[in-house]
N, C-alpha and C. Protein backbone atom coordinates (compact mmCIF):
# COMPACT_ATOMS: atom_id res chain seq x y z
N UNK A 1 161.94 -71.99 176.14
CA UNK A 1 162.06 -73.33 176.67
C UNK A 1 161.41 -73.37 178.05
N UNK A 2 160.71 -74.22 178.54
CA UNK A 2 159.98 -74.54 179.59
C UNK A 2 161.12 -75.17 180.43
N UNK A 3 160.50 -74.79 181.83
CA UNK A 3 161.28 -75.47 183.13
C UNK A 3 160.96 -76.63 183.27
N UNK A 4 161.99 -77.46 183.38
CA UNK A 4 161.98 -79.33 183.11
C UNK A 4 162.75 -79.16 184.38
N UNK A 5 162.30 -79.53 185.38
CA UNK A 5 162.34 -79.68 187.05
C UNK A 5 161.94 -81.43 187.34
N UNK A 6 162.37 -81.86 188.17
CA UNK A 6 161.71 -83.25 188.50
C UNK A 6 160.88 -82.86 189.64
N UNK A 7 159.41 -83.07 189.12
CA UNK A 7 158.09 -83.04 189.89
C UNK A 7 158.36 -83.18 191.35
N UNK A 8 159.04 -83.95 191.98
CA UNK A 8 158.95 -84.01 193.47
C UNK A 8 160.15 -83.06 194.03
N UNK A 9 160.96 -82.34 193.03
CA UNK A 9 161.65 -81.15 193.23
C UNK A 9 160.68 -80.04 193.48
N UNK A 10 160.09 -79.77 192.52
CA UNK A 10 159.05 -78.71 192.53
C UNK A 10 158.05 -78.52 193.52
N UNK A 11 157.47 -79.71 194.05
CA UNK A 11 156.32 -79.77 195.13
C UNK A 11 157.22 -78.98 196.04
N UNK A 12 158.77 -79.18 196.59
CA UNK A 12 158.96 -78.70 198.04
C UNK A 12 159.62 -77.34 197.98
N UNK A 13 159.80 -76.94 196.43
CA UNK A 13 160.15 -75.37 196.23
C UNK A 13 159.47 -74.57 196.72
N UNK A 14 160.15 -73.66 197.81
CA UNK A 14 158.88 -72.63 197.91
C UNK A 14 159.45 -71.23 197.58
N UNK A 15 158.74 -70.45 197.87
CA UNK A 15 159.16 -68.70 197.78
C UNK A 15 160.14 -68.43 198.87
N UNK A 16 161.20 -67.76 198.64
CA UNK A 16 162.02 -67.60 200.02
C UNK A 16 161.54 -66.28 201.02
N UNK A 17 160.58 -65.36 200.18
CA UNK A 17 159.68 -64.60 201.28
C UNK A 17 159.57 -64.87 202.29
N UNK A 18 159.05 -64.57 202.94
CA UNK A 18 158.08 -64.63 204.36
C UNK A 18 157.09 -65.92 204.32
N UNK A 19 156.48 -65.91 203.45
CA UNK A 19 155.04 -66.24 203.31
C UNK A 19 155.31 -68.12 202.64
N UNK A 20 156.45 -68.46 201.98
CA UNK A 20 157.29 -69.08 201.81
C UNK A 20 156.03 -70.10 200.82
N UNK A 21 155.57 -69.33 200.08
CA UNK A 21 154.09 -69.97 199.39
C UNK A 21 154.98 -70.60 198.15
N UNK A 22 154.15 -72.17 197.70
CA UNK A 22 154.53 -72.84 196.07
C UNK A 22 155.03 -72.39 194.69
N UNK A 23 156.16 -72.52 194.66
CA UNK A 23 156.11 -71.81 193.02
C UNK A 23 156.14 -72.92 192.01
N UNK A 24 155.59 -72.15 190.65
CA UNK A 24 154.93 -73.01 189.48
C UNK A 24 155.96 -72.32 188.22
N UNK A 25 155.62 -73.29 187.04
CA UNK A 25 157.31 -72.98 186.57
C UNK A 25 156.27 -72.41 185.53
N UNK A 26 156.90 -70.93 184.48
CA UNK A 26 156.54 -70.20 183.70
C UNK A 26 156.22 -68.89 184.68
N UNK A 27 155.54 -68.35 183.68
CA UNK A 27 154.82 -67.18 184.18
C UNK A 27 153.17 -67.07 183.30
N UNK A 28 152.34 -66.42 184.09
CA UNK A 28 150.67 -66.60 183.87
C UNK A 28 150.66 -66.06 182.40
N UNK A 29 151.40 -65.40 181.83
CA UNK A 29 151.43 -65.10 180.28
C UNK A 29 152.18 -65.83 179.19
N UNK A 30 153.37 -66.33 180.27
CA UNK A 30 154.49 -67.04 179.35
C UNK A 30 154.53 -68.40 180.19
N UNK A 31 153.54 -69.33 180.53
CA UNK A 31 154.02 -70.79 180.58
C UNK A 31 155.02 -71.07 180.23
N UNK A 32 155.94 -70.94 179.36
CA UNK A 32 156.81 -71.83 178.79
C UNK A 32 158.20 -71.14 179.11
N UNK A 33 158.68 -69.84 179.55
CA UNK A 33 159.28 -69.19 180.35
C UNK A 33 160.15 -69.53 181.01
N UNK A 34 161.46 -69.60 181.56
CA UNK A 34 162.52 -70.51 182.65
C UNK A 34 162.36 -69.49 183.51
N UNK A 35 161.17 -69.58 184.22
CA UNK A 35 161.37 -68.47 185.51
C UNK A 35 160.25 -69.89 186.02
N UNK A 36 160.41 -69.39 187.64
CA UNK A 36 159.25 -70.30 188.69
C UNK A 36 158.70 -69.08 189.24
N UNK A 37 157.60 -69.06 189.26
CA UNK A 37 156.66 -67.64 189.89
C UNK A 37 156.05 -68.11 191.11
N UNK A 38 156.58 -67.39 191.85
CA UNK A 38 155.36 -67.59 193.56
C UNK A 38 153.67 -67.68 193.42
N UNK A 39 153.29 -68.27 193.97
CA UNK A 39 151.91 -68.46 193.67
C UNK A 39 151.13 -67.55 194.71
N UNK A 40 151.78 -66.87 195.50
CA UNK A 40 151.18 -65.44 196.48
C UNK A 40 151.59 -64.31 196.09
N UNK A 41 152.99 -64.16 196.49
CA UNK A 41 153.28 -62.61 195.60
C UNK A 41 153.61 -62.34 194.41
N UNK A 42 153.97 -63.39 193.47
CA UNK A 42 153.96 -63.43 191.99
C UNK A 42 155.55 -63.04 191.80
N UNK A 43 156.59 -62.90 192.53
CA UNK A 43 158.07 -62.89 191.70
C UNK A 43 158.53 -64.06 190.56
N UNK A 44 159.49 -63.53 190.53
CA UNK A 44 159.33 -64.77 189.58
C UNK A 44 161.44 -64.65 189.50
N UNK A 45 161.89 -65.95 189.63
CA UNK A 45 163.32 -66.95 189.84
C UNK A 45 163.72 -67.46 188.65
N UNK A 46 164.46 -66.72 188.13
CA UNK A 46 165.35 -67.62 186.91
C UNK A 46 165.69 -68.69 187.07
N UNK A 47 165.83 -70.00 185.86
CA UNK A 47 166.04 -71.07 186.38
C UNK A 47 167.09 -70.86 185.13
N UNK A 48 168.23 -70.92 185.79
CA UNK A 48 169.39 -71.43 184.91
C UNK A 48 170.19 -72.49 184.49
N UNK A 49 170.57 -73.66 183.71
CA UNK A 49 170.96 -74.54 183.20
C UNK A 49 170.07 -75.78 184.49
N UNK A 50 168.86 -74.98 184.39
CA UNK A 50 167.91 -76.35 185.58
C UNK A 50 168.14 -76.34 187.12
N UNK A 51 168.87 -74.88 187.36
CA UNK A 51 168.97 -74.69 188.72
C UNK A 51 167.97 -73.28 188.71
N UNK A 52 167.51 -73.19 189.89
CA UNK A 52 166.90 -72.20 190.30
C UNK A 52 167.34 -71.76 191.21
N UNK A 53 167.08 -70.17 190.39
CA UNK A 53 167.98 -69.36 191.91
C UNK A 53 167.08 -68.59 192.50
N UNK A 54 166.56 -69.09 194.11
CA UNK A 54 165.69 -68.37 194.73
C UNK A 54 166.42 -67.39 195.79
N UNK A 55 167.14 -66.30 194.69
CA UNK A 55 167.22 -65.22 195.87
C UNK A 55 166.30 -64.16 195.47
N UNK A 56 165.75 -63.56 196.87
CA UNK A 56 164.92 -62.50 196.96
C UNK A 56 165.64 -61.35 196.16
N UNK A 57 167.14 -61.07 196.09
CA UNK A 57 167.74 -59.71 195.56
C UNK A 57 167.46 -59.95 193.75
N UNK A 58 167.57 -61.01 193.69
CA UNK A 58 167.16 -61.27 192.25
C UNK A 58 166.37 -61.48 191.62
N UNK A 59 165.05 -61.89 192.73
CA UNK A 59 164.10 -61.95 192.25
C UNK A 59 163.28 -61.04 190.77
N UNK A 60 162.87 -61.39 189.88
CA UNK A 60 162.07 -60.33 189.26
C UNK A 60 160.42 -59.77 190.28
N UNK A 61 160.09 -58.71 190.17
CA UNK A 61 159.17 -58.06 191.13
C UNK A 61 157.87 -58.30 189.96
N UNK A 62 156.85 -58.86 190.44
CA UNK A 62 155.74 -58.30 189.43
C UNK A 62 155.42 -56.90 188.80
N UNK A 63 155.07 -57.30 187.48
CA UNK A 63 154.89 -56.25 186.45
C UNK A 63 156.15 -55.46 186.37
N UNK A 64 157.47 -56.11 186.45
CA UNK A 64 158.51 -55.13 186.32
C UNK A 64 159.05 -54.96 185.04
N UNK A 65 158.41 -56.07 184.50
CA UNK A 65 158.53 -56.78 183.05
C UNK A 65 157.51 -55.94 182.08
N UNK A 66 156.50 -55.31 182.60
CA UNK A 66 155.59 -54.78 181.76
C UNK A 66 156.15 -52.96 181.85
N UNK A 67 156.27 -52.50 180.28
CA UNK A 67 156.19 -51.07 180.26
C UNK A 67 154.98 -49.94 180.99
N UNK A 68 155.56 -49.06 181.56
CA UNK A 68 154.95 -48.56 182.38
C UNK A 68 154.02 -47.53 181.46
N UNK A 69 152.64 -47.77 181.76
CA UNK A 69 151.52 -47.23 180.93
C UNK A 69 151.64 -45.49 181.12
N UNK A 70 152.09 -45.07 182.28
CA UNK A 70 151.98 -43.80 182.84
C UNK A 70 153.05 -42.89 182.35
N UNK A 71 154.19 -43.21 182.17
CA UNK A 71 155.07 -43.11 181.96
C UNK A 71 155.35 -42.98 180.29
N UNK A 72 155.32 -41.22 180.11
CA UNK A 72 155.63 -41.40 178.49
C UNK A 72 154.50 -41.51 177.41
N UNK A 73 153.22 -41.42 178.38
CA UNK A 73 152.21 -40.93 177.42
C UNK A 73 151.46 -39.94 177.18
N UNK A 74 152.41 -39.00 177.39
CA UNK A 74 152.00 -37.84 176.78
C UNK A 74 153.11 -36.70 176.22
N UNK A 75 154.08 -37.79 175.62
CA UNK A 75 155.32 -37.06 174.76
C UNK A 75 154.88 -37.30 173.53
């Protein structure tokens, strides 16, 4: 299910980083995704029953989601 946000919600969301850059709802593989991804450092914020929770401790970290290529290939 895709993040259904009201548009002028979304414009003033930002990253709670530092850098406090736009986030866009999905992720660059999964558009349709209930996460909002930073558009600088790429975390990415669960959006739960249409709330988003922008804490940094919860954040997901890029590629944390992807299996680690290095790891386990050569068992």
């Amino acid at each position: 299910m895709a993040v259904e946000l009201d548009p002028r919600l979304l414009e003033i969301l930002a990253c709670p980083s530092d850098d406090h850059a736009p986030l866009r709802p999905g992720t660059p593989t999964d558009p349709e995704a209930d996460v909002l991804t930073c558009t600088s450092c790429g975390r990415q914020y669960r959006v739960e029953n249409g709330i988003p929770v922008l804490l940094l401790d919860e954040a997901i970290e890029p590629g944390a989601g992807e299996p680690d290529q290095a790891e386990g290939a050569d068992t």
